[in-house]
Every structure is written in C-alpha cells, then in structure tokens.
N, C-alpha and C. Protein backbone atom coordinates (compact mmCIF):
# COMPACT_ATOMS: atom_id res chain seq x y z
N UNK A 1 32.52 -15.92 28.50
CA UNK A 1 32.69 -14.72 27.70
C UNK A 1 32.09 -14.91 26.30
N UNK A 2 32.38 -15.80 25.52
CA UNK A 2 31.78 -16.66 24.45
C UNK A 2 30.34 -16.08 24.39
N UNK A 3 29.91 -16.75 25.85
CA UNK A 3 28.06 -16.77 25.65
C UNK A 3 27.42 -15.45 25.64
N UNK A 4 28.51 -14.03 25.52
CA UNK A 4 27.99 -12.87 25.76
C UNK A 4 28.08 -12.03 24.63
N UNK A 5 28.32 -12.71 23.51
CA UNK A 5 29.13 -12.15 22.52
C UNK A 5 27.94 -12.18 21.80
N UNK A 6 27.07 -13.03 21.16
CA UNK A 6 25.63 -13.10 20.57
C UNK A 6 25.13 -11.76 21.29
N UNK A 7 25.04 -11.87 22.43
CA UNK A 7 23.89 -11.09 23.04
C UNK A 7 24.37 -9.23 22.63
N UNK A 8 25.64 -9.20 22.99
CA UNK A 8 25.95 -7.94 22.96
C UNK A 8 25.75 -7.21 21.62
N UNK A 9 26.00 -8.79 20.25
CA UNK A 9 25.95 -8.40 19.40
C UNK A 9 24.38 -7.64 19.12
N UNK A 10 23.20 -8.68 19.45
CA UNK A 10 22.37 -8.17 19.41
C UNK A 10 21.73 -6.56 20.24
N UNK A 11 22.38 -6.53 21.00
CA UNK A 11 22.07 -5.30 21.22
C UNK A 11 22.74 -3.84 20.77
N UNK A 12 23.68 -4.54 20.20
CA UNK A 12 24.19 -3.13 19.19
C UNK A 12 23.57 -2.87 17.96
N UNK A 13 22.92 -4.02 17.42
CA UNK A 13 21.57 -3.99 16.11
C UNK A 13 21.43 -3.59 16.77
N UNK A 14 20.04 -3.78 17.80
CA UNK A 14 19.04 -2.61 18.31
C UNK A 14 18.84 -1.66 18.58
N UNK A 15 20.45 -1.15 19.37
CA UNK A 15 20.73 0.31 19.30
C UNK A 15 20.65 1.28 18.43
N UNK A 16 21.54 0.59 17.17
CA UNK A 16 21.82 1.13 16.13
C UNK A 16 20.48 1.37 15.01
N UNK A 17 19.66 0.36 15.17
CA UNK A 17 19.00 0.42 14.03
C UNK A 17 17.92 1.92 13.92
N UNK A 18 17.63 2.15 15.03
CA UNK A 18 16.30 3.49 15.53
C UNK A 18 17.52 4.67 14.91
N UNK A 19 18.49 4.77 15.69
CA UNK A 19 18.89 6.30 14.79
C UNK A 19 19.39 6.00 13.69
N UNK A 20 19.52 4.71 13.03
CA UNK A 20 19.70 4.95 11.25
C UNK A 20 18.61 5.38 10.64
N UNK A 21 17.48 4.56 11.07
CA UNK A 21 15.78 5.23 10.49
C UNK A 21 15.51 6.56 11.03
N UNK A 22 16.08 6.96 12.00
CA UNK A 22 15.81 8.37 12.24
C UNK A 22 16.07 9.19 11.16
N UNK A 23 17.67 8.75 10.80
CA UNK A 23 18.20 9.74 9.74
C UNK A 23 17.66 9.75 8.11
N UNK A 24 17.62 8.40 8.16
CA UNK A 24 16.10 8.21 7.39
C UNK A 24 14.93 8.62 6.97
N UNK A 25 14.29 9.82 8.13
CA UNK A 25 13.00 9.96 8.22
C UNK A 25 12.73 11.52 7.94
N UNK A 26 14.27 11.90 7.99
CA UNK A 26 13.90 13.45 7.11
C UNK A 26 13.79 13.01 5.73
N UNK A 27 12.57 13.73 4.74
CA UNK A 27 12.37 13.83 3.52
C UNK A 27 12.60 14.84 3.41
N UNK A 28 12.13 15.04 2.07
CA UNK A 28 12.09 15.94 1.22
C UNK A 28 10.24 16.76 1.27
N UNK A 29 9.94 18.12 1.88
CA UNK A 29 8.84 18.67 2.03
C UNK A 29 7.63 18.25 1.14
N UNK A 30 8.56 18.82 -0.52
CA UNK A 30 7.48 18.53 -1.40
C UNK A 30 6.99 16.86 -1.73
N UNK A 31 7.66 15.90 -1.97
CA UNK A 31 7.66 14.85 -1.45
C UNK A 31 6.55 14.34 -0.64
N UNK A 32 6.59 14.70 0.64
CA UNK A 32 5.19 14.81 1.69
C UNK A 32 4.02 15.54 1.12
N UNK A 33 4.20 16.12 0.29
CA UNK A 33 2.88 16.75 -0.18
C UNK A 33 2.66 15.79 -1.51
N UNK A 34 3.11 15.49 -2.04
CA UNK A 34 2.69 14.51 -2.92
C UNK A 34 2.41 13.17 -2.20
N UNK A 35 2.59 12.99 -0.72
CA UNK A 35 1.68 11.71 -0.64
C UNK A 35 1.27 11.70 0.03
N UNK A 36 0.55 12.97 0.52
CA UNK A 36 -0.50 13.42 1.15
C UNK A 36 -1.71 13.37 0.12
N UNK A 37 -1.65 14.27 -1.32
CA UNK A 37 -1.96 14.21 -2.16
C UNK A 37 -2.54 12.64 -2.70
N UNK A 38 -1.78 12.42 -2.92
CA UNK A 38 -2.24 10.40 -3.55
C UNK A 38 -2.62 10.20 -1.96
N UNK A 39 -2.53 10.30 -0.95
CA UNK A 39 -3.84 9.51 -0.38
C UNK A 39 -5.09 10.16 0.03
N UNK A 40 -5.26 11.31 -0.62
CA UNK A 40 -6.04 12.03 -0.14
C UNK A 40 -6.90 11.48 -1.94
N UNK A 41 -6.41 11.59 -3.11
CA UNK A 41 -6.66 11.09 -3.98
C UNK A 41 -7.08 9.42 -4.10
N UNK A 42 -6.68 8.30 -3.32
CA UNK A 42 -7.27 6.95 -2.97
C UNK A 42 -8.34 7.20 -2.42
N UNK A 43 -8.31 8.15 -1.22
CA UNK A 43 -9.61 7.67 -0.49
C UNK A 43 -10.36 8.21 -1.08
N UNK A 44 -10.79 9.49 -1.90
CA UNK A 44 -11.68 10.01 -2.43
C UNK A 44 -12.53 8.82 -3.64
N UNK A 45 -11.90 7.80 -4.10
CA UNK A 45 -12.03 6.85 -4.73
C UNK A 45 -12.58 5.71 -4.00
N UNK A 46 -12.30 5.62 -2.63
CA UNK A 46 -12.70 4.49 -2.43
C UNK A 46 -14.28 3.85 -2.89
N UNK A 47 -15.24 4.83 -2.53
CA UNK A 47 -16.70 4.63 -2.61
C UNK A 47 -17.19 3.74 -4.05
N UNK A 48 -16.57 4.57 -5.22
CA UNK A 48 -16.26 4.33 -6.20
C UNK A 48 -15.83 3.04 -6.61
N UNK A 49 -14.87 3.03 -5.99
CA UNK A 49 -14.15 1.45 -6.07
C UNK A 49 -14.75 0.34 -5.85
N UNK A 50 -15.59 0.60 -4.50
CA UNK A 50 -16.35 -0.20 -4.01
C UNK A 50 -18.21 -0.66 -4.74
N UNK A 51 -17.86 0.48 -5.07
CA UNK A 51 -19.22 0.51 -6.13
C UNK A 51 -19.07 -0.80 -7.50
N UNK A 52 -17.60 -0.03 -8.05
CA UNK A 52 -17.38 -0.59 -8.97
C UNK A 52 -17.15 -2.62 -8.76
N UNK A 53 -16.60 -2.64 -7.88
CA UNK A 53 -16.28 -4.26 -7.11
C UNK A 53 -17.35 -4.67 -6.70
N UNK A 54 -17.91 -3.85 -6.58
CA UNK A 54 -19.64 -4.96 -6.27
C UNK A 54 -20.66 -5.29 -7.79
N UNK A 55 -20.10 -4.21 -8.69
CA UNK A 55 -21.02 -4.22 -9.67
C UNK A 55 -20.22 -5.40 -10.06
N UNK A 56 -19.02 -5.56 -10.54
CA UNK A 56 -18.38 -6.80 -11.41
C UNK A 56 -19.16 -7.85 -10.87
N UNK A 57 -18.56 -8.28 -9.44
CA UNK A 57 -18.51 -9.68 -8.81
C UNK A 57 -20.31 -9.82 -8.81
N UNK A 58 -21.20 -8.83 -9.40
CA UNK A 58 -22.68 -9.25 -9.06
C UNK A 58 -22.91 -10.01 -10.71
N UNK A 59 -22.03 -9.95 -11.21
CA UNK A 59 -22.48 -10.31 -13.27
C UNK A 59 -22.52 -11.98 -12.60
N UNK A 60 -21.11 -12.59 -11.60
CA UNK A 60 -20.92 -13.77 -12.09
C UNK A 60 -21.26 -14.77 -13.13
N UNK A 61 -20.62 -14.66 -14.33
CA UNK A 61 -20.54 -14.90 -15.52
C UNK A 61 -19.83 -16.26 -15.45
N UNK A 62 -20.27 -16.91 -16.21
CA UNK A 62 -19.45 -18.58 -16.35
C UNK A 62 -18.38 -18.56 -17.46
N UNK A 63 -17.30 -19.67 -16.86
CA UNK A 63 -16.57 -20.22 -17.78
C UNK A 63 -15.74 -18.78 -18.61
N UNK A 64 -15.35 -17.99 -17.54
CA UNK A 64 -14.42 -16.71 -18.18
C UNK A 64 -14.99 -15.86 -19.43
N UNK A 65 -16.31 -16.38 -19.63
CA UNK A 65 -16.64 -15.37 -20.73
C UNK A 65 -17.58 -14.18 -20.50
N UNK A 66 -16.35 -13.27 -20.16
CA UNK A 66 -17.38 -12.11 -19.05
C UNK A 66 -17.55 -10.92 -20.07
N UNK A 67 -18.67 -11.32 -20.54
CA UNK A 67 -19.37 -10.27 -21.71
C UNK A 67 -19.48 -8.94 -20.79
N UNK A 68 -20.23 -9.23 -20.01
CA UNK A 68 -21.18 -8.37 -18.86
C UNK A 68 -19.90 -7.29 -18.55
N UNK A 69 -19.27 -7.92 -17.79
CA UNK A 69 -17.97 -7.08 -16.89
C UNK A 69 -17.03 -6.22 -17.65
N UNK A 70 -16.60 -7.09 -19.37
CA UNK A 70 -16.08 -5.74 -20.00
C UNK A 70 -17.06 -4.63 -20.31
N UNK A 71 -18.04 -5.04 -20.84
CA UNK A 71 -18.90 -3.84 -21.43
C UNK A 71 -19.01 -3.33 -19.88
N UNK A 72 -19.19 -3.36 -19.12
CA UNK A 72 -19.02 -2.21 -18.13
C UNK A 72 -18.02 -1.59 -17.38
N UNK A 73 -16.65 -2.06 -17.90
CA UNK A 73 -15.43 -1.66 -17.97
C UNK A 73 -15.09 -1.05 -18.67
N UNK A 74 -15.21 -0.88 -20.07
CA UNK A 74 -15.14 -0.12 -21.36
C UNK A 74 -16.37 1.17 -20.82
N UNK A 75 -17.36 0.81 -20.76
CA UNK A 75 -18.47 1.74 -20.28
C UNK A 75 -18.10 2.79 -19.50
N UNK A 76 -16.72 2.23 -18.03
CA UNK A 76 -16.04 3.74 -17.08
C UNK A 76 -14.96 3.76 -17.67
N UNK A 77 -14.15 3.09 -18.99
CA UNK A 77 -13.34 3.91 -19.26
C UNK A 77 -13.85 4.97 -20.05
C-alpha cells in the first residue's frame, strides 16, 4: 500500500495541474491586444536589428575601445 502512495500522489499533480492553467488562461481582452501589438511591433524590427548587429560586430575594434560602434550608436539614437 506504501508503494502506491508516491504514485497516486503523482497523479493527482497531473490531474490537477491542466485545469489550474486552464483557469489561468482566461485574460483580460485588452491585454491580448497589447501583446499582439508588441509582437507585431518586435518583428517589424527585426530586419533592423539585424542590420544593426551586423553593422557593430563588422567594426571589431580592439582592446574595448569601440570608437566606431558608439559613434554609430549615438548616430540611431
């Protein structure tokens, strides 16, 4: 009886855990539209980003004195 007691335990976590996240998983509408929003706002950036991460890592500048990389950091702010 002992050796059934782990097991059962574990399967009442498992049970339990799906309809706690269920109840969980109602939000709030507007909520969903704001992060729909921000990822619709990341990806529009990505290209950008990627632009920008290739321009840095192409200066490779020695010994941390990256003249190059701020002035073109200051430059997109």
């Amino acid at each position: 009886m002992m050796r059934f007691v782990p097991t059962l335990l574990i399967a009442a976590v498992t049970l339990v855990t799906p309809a706690a996240a269920q109840q969980r998983a109602r939000v709030n509408p507007k909520l969903e539209q704001y992060q729909r929003e921000a990822i619709q706002d990341v990806e529009a950036r990505a290209q950008l980003t990627q632009q920008m991460v290739d321009q840095i890592f192409s200066f490779g500048e020695l010994g941390f004195q990256e003249f190059e990389t701020s002035k073109y950091l200051v430059g997109l702010l």
